[in-house]
Protein backbone atom coordinates (compact mmCIF):
# COMPACT_ATOMS: atom_id res chain seq x y z
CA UNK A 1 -94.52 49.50 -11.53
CA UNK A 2 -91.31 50.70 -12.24
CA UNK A 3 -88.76 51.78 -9.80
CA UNK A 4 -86.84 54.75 -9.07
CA UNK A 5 -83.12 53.72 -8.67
CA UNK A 6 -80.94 56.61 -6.77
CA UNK A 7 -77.31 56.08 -7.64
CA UNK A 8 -75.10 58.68 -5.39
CA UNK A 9 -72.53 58.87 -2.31
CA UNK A 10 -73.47 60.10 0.58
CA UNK A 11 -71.14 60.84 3.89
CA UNK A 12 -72.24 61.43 7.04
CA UNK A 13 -71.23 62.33 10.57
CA UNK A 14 -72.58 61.71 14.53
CA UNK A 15 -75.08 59.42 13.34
CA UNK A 16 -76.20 61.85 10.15
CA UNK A 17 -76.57 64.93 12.70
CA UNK A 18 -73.95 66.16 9.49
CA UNK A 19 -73.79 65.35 6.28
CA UNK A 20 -74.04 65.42 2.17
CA UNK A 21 -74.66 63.75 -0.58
CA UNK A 22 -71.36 64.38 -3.41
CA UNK A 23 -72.75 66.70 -5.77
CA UNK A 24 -71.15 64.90 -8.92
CA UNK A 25 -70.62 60.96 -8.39
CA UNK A 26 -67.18 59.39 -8.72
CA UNK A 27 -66.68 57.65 -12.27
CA UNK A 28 -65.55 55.01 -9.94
CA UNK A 29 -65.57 53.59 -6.97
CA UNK A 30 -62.54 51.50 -5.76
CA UNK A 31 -63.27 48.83 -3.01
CA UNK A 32 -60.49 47.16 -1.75
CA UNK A 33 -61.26 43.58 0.45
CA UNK A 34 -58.40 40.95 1.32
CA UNK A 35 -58.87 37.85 3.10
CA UNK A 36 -56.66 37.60 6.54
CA UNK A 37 -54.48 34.53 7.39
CA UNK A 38 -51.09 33.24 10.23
CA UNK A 39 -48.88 31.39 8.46
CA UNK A 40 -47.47 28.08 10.81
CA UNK A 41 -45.09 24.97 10.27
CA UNK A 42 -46.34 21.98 11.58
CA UNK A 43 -43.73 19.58 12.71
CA UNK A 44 -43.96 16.48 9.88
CA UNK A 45 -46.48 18.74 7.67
CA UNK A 46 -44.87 22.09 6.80
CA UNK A 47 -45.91 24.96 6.26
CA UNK A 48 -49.66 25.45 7.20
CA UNK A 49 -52.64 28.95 6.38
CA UNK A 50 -54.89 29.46 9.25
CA UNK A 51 -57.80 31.26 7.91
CA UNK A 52 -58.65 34.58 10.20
CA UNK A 53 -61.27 37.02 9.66
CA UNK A 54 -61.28 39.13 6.78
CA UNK A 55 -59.15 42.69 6.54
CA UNK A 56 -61.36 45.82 7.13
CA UNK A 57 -62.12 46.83 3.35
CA UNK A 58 -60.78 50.22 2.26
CA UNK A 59 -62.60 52.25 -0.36
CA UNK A 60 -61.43 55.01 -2.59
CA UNK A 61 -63.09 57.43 -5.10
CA UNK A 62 -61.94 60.95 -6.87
CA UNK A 63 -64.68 63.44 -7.58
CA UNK A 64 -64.88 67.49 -7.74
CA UNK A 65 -66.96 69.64 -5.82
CA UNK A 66 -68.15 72.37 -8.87
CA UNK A 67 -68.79 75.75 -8.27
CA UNK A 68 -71.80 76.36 -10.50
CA UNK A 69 -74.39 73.93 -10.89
CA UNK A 70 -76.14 75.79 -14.20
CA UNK A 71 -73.15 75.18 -15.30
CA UNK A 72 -71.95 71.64 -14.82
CA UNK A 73 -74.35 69.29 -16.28
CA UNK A 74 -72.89 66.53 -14.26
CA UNK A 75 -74.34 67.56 -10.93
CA UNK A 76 -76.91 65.39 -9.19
CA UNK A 77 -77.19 66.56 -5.39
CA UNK A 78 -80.49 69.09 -5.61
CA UNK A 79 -79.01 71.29 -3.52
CA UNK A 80 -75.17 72.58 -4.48
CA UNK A 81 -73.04 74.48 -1.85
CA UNK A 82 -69.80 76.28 -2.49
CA UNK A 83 -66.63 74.30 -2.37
CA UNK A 84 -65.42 75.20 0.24
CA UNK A 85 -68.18 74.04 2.31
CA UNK A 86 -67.87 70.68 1.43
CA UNK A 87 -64.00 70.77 2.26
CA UNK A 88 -64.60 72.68 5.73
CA UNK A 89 -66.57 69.74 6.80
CA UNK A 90 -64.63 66.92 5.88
CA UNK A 91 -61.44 68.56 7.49
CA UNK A 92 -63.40 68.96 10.87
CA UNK A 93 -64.89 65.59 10.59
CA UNK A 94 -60.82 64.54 10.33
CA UNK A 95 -60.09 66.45 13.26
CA UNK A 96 -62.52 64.74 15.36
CA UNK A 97 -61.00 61.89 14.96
CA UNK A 98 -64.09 59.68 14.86
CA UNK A 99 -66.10 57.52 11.73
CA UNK A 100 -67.78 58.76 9.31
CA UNK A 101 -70.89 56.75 7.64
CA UNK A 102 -70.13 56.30 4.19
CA UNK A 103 -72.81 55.38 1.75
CA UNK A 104 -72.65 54.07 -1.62
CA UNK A 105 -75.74 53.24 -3.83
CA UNK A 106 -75.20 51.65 -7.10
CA UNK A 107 -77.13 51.61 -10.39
CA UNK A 108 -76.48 47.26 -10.35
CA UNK A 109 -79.58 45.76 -9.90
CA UNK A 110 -80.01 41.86 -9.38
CA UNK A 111 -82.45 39.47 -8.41
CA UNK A 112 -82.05 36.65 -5.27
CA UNK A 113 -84.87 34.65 -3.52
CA UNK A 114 -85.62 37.64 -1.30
CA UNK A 115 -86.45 39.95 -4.46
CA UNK A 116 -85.26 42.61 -6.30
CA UNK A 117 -81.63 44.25 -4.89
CA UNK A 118 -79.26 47.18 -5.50
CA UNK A 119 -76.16 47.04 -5.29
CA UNK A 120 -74.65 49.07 -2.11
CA UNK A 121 -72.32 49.84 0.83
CA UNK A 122 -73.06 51.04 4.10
CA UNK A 123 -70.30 51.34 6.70
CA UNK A 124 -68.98 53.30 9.12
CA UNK A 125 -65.27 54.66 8.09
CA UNK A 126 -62.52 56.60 8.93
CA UNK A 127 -60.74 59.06 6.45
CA UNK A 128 -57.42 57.80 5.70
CA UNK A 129 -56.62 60.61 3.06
CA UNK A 130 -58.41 63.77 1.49
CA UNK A 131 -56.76 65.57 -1.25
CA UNK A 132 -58.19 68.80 -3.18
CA UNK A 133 -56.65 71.51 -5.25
CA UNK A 134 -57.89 73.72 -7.94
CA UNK A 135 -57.13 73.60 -11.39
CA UNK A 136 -56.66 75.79 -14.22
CA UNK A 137 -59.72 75.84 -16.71
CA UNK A 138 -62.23 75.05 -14.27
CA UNK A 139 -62.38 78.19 -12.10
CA UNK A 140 -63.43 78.06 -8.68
CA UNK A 141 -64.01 73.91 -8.50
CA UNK A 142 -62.12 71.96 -6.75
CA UNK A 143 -61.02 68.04 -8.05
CA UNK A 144 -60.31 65.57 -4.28
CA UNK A 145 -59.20 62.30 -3.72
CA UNK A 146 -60.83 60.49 -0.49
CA UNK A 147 -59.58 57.15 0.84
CA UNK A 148 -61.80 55.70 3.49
CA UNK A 149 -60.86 52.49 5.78
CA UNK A 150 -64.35 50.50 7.42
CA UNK A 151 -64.13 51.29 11.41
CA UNK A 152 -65.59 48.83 13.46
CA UNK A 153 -66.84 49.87 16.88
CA UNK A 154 -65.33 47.83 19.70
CA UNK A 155 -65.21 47.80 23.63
CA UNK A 156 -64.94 45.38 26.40
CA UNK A 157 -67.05 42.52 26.48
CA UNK A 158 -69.23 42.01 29.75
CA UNK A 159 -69.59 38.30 30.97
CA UNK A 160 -71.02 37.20 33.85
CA UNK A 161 -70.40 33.97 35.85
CA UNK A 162 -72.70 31.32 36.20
CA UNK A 163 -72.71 28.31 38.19
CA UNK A 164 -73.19 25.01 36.23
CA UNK A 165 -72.91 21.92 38.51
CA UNK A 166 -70.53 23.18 41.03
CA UNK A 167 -68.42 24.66 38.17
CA UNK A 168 -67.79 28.16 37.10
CA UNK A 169 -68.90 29.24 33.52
CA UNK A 170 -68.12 32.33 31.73
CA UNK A 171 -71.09 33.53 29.50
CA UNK A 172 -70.23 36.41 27.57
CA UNK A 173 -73.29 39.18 27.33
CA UNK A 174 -74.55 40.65 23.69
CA UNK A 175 -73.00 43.73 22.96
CA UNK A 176 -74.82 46.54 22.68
CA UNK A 177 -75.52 48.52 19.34
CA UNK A 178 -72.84 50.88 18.41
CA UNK A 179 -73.57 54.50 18.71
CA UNK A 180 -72.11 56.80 16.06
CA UNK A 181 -72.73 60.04 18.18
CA UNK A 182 -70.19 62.27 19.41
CA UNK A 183 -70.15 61.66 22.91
CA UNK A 184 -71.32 64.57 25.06
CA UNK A 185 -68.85 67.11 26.67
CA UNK A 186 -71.18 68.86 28.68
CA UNK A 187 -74.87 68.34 30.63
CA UNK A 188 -77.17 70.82 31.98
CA UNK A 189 -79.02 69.38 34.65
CA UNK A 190 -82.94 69.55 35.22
CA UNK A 191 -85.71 68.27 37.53
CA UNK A 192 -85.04 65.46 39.31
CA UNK A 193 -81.18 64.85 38.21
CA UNK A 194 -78.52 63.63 40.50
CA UNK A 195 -74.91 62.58 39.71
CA UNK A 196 -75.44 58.82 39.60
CA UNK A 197 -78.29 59.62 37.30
CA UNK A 198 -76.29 61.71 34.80
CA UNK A 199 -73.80 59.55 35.02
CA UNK A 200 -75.85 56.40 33.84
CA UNK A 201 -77.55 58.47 31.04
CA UNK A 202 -74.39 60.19 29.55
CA UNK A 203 -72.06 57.74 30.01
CA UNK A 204 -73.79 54.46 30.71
CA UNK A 205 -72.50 53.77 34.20
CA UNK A 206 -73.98 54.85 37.04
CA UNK A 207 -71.51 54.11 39.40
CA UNK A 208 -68.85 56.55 37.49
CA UNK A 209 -70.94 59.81 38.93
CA UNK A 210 -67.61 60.30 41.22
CA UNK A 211 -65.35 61.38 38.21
CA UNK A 212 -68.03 63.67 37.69
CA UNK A 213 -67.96 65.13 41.14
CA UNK A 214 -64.28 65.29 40.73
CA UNK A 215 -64.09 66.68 37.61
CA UNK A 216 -66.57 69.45 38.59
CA UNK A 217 -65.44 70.01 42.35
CA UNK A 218 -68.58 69.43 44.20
CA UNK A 219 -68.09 68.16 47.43
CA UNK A 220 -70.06 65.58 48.98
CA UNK A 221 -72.41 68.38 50.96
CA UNK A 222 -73.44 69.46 47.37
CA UNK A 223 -74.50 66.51 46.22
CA UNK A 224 -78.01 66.48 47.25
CA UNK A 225 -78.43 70.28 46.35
CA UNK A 226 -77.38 70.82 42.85
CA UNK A 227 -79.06 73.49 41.40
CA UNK A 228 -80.80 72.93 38.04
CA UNK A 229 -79.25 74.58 34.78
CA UNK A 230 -76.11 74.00 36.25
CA UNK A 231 -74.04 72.94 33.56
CA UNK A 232 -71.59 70.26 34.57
CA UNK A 233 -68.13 68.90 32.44
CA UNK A 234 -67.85 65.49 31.43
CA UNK A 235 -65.30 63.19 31.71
């Protein structure tokens, strides 16, 4: 049976709530990976490389977002928006100031022990640089330039202390998955809700329900008589 291979770019935003797939692909893609090291001299030895973890890989393309699809034969998206669309959503994204998912699919095909592959990258980015302008003979489209760094999701790392022998041990906990959403700004509360409990929904920590009584100026007599549909601000 043959298969269908989808070559395209696709960016998305708060965990593809937003997003698109470029109307005409990039005639290339530029991915950009360099290895990480400390350089130290060693008393007697010299000069030594400690190998660290790879740099966060940067990736850049140029495209143009056409104005016509009849007319451009080069479009591949099914569904074509105006220009300015795209461009109006990539400067908000920006102005967020939070990743992106970029996705590339790629026409390579190989073969490993685990079967047939294509080529691809998947990763969660931030937009370093987006250029666009219009240019004369191609009315109404507009040629960008997008540079994208890889964003890795980070926070503190729980551990908890166990007791081995008499001795104290630090074992450090799994971190959770990364979430891509925007966080929330606002709640509405329903049935059943109380601070502590909107607390440890929206932001994971029950115990931080006094920034929200704070925040919102409801005294302690309150507490137990929140109304519901009473919208409350997040910290």
């Amino acid at each position: 049976m043959a298969m269908e291979i989808i070559e395209g770019v696709w960016l998305s935003y708060n965990n593809q709530e937003e997003g698109f797939r470029l109307p005409v692909n990039p005639p290339s893609i530029e991915v950009k990976e360099a290895g990480s090291g400390k350089k130290y001299t060693i008393l007697g030895q010299g000069e030594v490389n400690v190998i660290q973890a790879p740099e966060l890989r940067e990736v850049s393309f140029e495209s143009f977002f056409p104005l016509n699809k009849d007319k451009d034969p080069y479009v591949v998206s099914d569904k074509l928006e105006k220009p300015m669309w795209y461009v109006e959503y990539i400067q908000k994204w920006m102005a967020t100031k939070r990743p992106i998912r970029f996705v590339y699919a790629g026409s390579n095909v190989y073969v490993d022990s685990e079967g047939v592959k294509i080529a691809e990258l998947n990763i969660p980015a931030s937009i370093e640089s987006f250029t666009w302008r219009e240019v004369a003979g191609s009315p109404g489209d507009l040629e960008f330039k997008m540079s994208l760094k890889e964003y890795v999701f980070y926070s503190a790392v729980r551990t908890t202390i166990i007791d081995d022998q008499g001795e104290a041990v630090l074992e450090a906990q799994q971190p959770q998955r990364p979430d891509e959403r925007e966080p929330l700004k606002t709640y509405t509360l329903v049935a059943g809700d109380g601070l502590w409990k909107v607390a440890q929904k929206c932001l994971g920590d029950g115990s931080r329900y006094r920034e929200i009584q704070q925040l919102n100026g409801i005294s302690d007599a309150q507490l137990d008589r929140l109304p519901i549909g009473m919208t409350l601000q997040l910290p």
